[in-house]
Structures are given as C-alpha cells and as structure tokens.
N, C-alpha and C. Protein backbone atom coordinates (compact mmCIF):
# COMPACT_ATOMS: atom_id res chain seq x y z
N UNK A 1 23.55 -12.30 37.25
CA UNK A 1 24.38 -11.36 36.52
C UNK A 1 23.48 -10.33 35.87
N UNK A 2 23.96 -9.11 36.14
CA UNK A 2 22.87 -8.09 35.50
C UNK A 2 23.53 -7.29 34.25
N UNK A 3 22.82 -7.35 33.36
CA UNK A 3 23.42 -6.78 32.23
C UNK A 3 23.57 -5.17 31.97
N UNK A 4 24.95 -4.70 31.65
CA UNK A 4 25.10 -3.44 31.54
C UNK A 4 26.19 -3.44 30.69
N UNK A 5 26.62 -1.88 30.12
CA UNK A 5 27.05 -1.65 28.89
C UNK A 5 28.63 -2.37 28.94
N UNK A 6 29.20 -2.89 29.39
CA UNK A 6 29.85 -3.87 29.87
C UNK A 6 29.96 -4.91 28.96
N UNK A 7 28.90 -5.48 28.85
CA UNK A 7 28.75 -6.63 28.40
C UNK A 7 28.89 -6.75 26.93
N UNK A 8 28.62 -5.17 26.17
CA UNK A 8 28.57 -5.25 24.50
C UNK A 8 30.17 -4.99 24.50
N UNK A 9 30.42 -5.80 23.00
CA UNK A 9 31.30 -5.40 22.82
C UNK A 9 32.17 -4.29 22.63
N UNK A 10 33.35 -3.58 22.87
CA UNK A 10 33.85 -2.49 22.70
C UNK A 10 34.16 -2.10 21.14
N UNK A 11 34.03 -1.21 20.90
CA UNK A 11 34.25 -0.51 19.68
C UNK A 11 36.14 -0.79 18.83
N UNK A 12 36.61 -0.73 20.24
CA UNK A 12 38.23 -0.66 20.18
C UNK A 12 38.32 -1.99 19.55
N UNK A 13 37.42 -2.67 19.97
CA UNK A 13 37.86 -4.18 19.61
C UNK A 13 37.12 -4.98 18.11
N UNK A 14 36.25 -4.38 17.19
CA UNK A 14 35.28 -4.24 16.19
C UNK A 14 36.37 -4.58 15.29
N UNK A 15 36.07 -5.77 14.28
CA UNK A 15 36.76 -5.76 12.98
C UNK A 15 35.72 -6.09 11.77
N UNK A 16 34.85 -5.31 11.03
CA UNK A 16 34.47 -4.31 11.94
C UNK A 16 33.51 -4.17 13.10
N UNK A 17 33.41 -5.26 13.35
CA UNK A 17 32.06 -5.46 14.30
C UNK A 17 32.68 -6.39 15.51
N UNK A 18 33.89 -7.35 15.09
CA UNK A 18 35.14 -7.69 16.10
C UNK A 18 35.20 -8.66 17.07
N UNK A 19 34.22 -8.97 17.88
CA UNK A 19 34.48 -10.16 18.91
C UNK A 19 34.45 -11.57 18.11
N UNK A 20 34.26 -12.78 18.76
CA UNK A 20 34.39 -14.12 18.32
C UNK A 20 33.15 -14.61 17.87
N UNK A 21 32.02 -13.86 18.68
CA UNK A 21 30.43 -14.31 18.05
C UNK A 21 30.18 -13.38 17.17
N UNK A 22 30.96 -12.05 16.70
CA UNK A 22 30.68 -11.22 15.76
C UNK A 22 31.44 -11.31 14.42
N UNK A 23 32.82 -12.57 14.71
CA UNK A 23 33.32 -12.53 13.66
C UNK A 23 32.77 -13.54 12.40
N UNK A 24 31.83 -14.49 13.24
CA UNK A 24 31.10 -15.62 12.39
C UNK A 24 29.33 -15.11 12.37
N UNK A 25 29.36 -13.57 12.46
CA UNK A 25 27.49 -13.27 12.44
C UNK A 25 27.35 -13.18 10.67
N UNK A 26 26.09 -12.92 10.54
CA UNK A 26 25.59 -13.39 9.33
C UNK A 26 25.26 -11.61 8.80
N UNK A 27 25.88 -10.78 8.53
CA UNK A 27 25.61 -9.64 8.08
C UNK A 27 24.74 -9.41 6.88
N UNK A 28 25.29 -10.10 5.92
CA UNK A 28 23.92 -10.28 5.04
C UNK A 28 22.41 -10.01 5.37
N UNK A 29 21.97 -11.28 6.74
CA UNK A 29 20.74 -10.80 7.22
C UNK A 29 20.37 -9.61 7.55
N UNK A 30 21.62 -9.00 8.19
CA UNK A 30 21.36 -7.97 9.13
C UNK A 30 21.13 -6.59 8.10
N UNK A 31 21.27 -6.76 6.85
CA UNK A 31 21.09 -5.78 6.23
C UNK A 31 20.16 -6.13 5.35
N UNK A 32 20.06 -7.44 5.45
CA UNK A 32 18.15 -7.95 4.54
C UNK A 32 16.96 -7.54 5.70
N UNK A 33 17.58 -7.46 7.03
CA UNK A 33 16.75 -7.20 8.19
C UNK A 33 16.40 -5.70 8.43
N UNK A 34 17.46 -5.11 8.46
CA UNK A 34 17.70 -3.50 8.78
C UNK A 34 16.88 -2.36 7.47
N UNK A 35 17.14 -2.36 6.49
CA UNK A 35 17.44 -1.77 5.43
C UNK A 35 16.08 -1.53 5.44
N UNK A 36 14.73 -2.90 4.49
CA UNK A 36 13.10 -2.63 4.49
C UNK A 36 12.85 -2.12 6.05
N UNK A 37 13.56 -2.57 7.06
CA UNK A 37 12.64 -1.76 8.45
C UNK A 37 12.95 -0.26 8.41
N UNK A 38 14.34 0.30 7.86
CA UNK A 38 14.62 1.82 8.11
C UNK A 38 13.57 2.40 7.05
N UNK A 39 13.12 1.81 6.02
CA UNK A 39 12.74 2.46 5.21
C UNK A 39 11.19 2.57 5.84
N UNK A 40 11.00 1.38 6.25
CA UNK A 40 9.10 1.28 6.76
C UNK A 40 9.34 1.98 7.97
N UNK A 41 10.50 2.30 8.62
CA UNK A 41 10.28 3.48 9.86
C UNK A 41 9.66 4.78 9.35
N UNK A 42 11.34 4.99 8.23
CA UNK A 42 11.06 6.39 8.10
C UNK A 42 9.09 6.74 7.43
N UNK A 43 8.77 5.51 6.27
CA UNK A 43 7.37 6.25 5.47
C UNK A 43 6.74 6.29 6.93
N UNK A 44 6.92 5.16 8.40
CA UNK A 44 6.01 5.59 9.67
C UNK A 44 5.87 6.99 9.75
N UNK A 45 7.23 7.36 10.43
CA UNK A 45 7.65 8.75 11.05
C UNK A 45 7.20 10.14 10.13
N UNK A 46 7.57 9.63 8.75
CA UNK A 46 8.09 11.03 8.29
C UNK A 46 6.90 11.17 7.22
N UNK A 47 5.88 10.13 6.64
CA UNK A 47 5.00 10.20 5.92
C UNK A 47 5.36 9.69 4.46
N UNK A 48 5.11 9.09 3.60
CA UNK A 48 4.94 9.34 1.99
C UNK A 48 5.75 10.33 1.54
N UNK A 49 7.11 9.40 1.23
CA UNK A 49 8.35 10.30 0.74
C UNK A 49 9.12 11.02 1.57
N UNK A 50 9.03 10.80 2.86
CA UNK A 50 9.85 11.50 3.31
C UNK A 50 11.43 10.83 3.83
N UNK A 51 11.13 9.56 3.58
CA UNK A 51 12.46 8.76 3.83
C UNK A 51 13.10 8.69 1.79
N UNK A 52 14.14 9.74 1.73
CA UNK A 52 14.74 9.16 0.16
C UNK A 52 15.70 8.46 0.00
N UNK A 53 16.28 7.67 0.72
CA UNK A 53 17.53 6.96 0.69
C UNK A 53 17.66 6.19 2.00
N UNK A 54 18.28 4.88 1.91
CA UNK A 54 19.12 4.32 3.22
C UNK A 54 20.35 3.49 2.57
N UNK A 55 21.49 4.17 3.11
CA UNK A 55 22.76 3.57 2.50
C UNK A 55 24.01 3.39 3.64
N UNK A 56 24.29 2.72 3.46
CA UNK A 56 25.58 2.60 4.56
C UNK A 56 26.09 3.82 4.58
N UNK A 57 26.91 3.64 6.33
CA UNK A 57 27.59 5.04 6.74
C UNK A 57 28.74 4.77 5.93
N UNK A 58 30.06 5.86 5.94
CA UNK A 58 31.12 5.96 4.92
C UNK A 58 32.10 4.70 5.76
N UNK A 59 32.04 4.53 7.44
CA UNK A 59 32.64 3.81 8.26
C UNK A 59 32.72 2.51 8.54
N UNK A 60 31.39 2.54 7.37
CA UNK A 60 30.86 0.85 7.72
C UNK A 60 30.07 0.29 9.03
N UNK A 61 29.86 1.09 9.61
CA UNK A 61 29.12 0.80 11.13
C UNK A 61 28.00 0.85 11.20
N UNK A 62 27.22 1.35 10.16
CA UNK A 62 25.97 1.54 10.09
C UNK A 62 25.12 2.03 8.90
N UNK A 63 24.04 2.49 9.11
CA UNK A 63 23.44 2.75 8.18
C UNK A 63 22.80 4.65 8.15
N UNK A 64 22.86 5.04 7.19
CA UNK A 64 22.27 6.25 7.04
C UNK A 64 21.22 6.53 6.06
N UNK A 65 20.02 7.34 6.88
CA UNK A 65 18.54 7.23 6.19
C UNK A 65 18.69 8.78 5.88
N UNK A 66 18.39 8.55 4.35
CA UNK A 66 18.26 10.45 3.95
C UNK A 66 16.81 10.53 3.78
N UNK A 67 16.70 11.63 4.35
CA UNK A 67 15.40 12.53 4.26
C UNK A 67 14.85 13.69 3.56
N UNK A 68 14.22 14.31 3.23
CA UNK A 68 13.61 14.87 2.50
C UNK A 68 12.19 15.62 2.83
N UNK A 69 12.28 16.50 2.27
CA UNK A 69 10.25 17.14 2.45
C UNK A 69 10.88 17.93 4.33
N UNK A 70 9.49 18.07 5.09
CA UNK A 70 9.84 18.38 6.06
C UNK A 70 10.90 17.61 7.49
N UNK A 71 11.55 16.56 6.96
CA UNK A 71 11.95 15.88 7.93
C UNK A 71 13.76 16.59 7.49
N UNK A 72 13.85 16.89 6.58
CA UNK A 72 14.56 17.60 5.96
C UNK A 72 14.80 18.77 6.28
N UNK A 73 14.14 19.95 6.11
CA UNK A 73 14.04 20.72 6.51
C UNK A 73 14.35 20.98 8.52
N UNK A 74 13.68 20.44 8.83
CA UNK A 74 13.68 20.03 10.43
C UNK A 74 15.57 19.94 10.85
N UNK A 75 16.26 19.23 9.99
CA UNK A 75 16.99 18.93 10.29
C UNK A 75 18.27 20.00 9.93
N UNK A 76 17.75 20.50 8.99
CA UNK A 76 18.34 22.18 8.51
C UNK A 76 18.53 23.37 9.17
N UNK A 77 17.36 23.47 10.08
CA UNK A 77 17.08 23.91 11.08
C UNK A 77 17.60 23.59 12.51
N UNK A 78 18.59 22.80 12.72
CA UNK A 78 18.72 22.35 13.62
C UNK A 78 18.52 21.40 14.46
N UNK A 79 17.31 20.68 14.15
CA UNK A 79 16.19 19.57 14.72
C UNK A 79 16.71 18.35 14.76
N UNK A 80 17.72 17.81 13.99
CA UNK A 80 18.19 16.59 13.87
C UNK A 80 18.02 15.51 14.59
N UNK A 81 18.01 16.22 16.27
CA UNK A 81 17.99 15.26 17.50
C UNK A 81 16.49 15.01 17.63
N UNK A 82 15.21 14.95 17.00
CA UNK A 82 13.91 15.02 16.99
C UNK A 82 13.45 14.31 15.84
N UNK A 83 14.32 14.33 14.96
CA UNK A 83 14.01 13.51 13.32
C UNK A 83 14.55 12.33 13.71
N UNK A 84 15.78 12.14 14.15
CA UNK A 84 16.69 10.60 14.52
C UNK A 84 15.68 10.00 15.33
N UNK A 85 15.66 10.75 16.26
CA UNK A 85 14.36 10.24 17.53
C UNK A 85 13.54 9.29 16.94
N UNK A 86 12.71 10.35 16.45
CA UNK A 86 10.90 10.22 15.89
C UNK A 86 11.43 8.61 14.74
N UNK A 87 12.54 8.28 13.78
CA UNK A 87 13.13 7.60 13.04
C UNK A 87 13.55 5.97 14.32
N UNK A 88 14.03 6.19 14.92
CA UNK A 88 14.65 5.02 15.54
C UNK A 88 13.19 4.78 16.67
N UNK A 89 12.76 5.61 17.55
CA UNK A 89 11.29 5.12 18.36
C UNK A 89 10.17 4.23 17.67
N UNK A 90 10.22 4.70 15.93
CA UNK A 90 9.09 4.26 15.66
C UNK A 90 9.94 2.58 14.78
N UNK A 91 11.21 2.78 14.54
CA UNK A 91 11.86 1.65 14.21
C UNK A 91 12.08 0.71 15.33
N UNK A 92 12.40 0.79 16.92
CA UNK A 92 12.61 0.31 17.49
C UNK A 92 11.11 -0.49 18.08
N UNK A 93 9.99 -0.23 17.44
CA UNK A 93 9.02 -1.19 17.41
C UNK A 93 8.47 -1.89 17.03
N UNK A 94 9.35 -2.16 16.14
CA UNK A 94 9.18 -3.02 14.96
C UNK A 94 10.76 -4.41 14.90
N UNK A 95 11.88 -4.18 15.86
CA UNK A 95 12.71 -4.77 15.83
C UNK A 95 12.51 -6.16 17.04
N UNK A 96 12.86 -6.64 16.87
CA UNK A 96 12.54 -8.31 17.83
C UNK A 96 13.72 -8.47 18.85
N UNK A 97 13.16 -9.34 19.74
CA UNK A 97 14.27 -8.96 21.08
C UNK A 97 15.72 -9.52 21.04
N UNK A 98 16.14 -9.58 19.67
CA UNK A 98 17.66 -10.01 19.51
C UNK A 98 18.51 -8.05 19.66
N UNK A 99 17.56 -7.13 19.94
CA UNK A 99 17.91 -5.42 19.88
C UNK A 99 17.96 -5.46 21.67
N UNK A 100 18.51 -5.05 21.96
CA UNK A 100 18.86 -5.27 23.59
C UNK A 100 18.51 -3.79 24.44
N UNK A 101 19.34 -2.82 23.82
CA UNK A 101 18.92 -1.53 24.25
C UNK A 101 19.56 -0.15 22.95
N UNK A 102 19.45 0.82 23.52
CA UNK A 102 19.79 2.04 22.16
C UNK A 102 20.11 3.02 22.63
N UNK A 103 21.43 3.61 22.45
CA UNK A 103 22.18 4.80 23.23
C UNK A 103 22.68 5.77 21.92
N UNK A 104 22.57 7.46 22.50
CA UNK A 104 22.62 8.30 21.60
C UNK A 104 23.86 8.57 21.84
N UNK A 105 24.92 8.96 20.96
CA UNK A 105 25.80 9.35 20.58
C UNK A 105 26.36 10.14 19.78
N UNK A 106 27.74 11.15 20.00
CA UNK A 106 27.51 12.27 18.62
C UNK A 106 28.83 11.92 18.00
N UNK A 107 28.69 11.74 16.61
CA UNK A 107 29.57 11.77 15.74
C UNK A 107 30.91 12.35 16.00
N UNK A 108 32.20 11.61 15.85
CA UNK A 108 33.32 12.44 15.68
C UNK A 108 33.30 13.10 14.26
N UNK A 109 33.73 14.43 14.43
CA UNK A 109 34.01 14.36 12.58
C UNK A 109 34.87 13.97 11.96
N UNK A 110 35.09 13.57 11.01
CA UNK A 110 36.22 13.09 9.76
C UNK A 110 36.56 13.53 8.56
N UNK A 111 36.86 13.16 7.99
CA UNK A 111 37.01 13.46 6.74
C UNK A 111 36.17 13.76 5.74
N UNK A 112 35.46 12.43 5.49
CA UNK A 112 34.04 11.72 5.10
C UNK A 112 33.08 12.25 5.66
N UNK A 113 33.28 12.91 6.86
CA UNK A 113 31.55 13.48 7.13
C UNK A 113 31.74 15.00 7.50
N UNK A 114 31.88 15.60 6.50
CA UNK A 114 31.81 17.02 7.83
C UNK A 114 30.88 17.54 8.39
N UNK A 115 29.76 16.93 8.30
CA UNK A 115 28.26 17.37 9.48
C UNK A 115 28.15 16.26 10.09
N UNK A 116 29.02 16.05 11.22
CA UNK A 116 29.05 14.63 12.09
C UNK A 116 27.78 14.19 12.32
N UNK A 117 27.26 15.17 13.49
CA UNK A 117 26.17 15.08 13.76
C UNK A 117 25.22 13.79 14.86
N UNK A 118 24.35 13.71 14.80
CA UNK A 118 24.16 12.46 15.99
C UNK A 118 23.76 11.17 15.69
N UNK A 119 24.27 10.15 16.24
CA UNK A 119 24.24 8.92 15.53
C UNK A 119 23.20 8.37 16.93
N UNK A 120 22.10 7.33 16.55
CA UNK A 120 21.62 6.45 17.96
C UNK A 120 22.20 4.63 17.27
N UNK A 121 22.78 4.36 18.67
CA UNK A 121 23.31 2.76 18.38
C UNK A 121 22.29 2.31 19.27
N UNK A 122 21.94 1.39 18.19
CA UNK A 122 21.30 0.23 18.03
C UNK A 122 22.55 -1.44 18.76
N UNK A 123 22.36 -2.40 20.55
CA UNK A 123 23.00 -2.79 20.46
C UNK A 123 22.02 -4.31 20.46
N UNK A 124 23.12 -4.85 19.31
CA UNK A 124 21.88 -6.41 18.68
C UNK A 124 22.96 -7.01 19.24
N UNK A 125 22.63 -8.25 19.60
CA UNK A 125 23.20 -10.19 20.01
C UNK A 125 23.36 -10.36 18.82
N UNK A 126 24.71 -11.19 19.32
CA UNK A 126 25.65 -10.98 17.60
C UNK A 126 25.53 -13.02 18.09
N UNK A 127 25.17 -13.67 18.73
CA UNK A 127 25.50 -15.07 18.84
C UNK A 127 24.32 -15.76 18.38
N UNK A 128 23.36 -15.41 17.30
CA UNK A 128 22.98 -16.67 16.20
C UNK A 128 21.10 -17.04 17.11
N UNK A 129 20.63 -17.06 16.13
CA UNK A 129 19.15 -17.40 16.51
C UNK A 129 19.57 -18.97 17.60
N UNK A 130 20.40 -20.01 17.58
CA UNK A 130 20.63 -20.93 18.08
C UNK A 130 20.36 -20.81 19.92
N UNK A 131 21.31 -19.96 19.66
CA UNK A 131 21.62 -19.35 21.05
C UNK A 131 20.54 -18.84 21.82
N UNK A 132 20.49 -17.26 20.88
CA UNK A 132 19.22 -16.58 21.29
C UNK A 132 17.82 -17.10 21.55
N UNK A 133 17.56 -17.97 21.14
CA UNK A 133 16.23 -18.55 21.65
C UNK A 133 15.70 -19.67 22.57
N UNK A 134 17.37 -19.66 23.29
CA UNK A 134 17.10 -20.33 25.00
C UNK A 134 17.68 -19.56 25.70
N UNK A 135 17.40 -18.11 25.41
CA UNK A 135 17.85 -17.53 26.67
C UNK A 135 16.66 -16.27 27.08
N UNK A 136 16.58 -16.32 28.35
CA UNK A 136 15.87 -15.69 29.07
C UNK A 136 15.66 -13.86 28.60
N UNK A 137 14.78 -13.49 28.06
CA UNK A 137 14.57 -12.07 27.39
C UNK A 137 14.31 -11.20 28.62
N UNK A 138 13.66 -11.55 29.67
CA UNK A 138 13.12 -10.67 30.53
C UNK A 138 14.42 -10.27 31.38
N UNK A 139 15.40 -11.70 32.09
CA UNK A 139 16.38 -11.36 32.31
C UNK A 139 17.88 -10.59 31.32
N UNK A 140 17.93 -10.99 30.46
CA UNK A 140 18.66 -9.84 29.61
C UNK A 140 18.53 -8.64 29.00
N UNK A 141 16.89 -8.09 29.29
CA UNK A 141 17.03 -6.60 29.27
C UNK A 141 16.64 -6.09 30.58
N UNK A 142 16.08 -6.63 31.17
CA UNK A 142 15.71 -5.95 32.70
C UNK A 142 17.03 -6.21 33.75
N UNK A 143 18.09 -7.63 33.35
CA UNK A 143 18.79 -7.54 34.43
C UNK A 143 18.13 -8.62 35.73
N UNK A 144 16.83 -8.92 35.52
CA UNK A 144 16.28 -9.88 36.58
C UNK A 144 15.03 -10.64 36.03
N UNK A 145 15.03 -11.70 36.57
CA UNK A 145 13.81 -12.18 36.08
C UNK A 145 13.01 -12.98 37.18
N UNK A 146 11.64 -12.54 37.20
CA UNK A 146 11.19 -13.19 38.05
C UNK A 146 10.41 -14.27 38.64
N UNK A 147 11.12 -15.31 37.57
CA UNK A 147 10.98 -17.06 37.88
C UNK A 147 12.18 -17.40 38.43
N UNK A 148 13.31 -16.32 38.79
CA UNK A 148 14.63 -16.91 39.48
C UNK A 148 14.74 -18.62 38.81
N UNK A 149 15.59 -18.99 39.92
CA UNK A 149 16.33 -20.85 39.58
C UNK A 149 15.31 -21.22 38.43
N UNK A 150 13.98 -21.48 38.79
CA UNK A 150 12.98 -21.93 38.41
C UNK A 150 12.18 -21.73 36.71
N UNK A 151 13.50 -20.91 36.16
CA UNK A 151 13.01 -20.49 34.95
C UNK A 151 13.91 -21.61 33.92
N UNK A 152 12.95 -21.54 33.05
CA UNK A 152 13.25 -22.52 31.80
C UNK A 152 14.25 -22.23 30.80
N UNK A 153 14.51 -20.54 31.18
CA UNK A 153 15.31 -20.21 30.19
C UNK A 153 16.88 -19.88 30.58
N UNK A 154 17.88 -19.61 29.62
CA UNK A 154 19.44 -19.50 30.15
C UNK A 154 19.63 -17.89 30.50
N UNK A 155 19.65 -18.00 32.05
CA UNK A 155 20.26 -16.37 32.47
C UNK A 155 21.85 -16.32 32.39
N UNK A 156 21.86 -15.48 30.90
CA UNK A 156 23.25 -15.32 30.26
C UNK A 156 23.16 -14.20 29.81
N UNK A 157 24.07 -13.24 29.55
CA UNK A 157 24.08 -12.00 28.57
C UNK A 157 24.44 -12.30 27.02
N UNK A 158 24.42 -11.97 26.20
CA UNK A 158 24.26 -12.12 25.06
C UNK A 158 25.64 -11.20 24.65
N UNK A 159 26.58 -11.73 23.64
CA UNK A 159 27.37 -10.69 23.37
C UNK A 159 27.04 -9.97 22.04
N UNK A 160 27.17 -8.69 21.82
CA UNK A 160 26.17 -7.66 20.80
C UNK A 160 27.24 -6.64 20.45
N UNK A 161 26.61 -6.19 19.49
CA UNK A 161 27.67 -5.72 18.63
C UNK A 161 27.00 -4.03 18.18
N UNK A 162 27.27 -3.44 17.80
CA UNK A 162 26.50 -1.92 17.76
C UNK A 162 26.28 -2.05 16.14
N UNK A 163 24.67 -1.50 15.99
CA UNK A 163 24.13 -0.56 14.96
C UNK A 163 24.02 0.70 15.04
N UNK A 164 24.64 1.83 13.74
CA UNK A 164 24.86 3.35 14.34
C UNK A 164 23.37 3.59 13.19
N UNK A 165 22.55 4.21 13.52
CA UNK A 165 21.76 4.84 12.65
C UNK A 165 21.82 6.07 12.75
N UNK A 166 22.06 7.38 11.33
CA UNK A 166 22.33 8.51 11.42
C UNK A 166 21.38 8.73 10.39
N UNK A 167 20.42 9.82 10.25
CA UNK A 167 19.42 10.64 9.40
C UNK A 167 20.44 12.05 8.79
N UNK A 168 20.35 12.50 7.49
CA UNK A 168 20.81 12.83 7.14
C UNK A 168 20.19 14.29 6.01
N UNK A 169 19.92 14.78 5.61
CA UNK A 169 18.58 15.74 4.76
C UNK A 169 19.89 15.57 3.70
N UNK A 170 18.76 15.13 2.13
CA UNK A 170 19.15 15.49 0.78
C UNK A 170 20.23 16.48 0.34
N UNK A 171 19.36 17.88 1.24
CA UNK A 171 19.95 18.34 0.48
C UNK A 171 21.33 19.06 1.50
N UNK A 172 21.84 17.81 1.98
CA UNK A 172 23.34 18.14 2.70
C UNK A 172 24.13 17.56 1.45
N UNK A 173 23.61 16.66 0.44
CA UNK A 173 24.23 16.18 -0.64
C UNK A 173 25.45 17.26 -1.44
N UNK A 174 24.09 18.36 -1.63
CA UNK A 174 24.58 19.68 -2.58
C UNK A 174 25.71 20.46 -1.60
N UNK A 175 25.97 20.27 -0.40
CA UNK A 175 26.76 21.36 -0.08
C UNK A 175 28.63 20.30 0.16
C-alpha cells in the first residue's frame, strides 16, 4: 500500500482535528511539542528576535508565528512565501518521523483574518507513540520499503491529522 494524500484525514471530517485516532490524540503534547520548536525555528531562520510571538490561529487549526525586524518587513513587502518557507524548512528538521509530509496552502479569508495569506500543513500520525513505533518509517514516507515481507516492521499508513503554520509580521497587528 503506498501512501498518498488519501490516507490523511479530510478536513470536512476534523472535530477539530476529527477522525477516531484523532479524537483520543493527546493535544496537550502537541502544543508542549510544537510551540518551543516554532519558536527555536523561527530564532534558527530569522536570528535573535526575530520570531515575537507564537499563538494559535483564530480557527484552531494551528499555530501562528509573528515576526518582526526583517522577517517582518520581508513579509510587508510581499515575501511571505520565503519567510513561511525559510520558518517551516528549518522547523521541519528538527520534527521526528511521527511529521509524514508538508503541503502549502492559501488561506481562505474570513472574518478573523483579513490578510489570509499562506498557510504550510504540517501532516502528523494522530495514532499514539504505541502504534507509531512498530511501524515501518521508510515505508510510510517513501511508499516502499526495501526489506519487502522480510521487514520487522508494520507496512501500514498511519492516520494524521493536519498542522497549519502561518507567519504573520507585528506590525499587521496595528492595521
């Protein structure tokens, strides 16, 4: 079985995160987990002060890192899709293989946000360290693995649930 976007859960179906292994996940962690890494991304990416905030989105789906100094600016300018980037590349090496893969996406607008703007999801295995650590990593992000029958581990897909990370500049606060 080869894994493709298929396999994560649908959005339609999120309460807020929604399937049966997502309705018993441990969110707590995931935001004792998430939160010090966005922040140790951004001082990576953006330098000493340039990450000033990480607070949940207004939707609940995720998290939003405000910026400041030139990462700020950048994003004033237009750049946004280069700050999120440079923010999630240098975060996504630091995350452990319960993070499966990461697709860019652009904001609907709402109410709550009127600079939608671009969100990258983050999609994590929502079924419990239990699980996750008899199952085959090489086959659930590559899709194949090559100890076939002969491997020790469970070729299964993992069901996962989306992280939206959106960067945001200070001073969108004031307007």
């Amino acid at each position: 079985q080869q894994w493709d976007r298929h396999h994560m859960v649908p959005q339609s179906q999120q309460q807020p995160y929604g399937s049966s292994a997502a309705a018993y996940f441990d969110y707590q962690s995931l935001h004792a987990e998430l939160i010090p890494a966005l922040y140790e991304a951004g001082h990576l990416a953006f330098g000493p002060g340039g990450t000033a905030n990480v607070s949940f989105l207004p939707d609940g789906l995720g998290y939003e890192v405000w910026v400041q100094g030139l990462p700020a600016a950048e994003i004033e300018q237009g750049r946004e899709e280069s700050v999120l980037e440079a923010l999630v590349r240098t975060l996504w090496s630091s995350l452990g293989e319960t993070y499966l893969c990461m697709e860019r996406r652009m904001d609907q607008p709402t109410p709550h946000q009127p600079h939608p703007g671009l969100r990258m999801t983050l999609w994590r295995s929502c079924e419990g360290d239990a699980a996750d650590s008899q199952r085959c990593w090489n086959f659930v992000r590559n899709g194949t693995c090559a100890r076939g029958d002969s491997c020790r581990w469970l070729h299964e897909i993992p069901e996962t649930i989306p992280v939206d990370i959106k960067v945001t500049a200070v001073s969108r606060l004031a307007k």
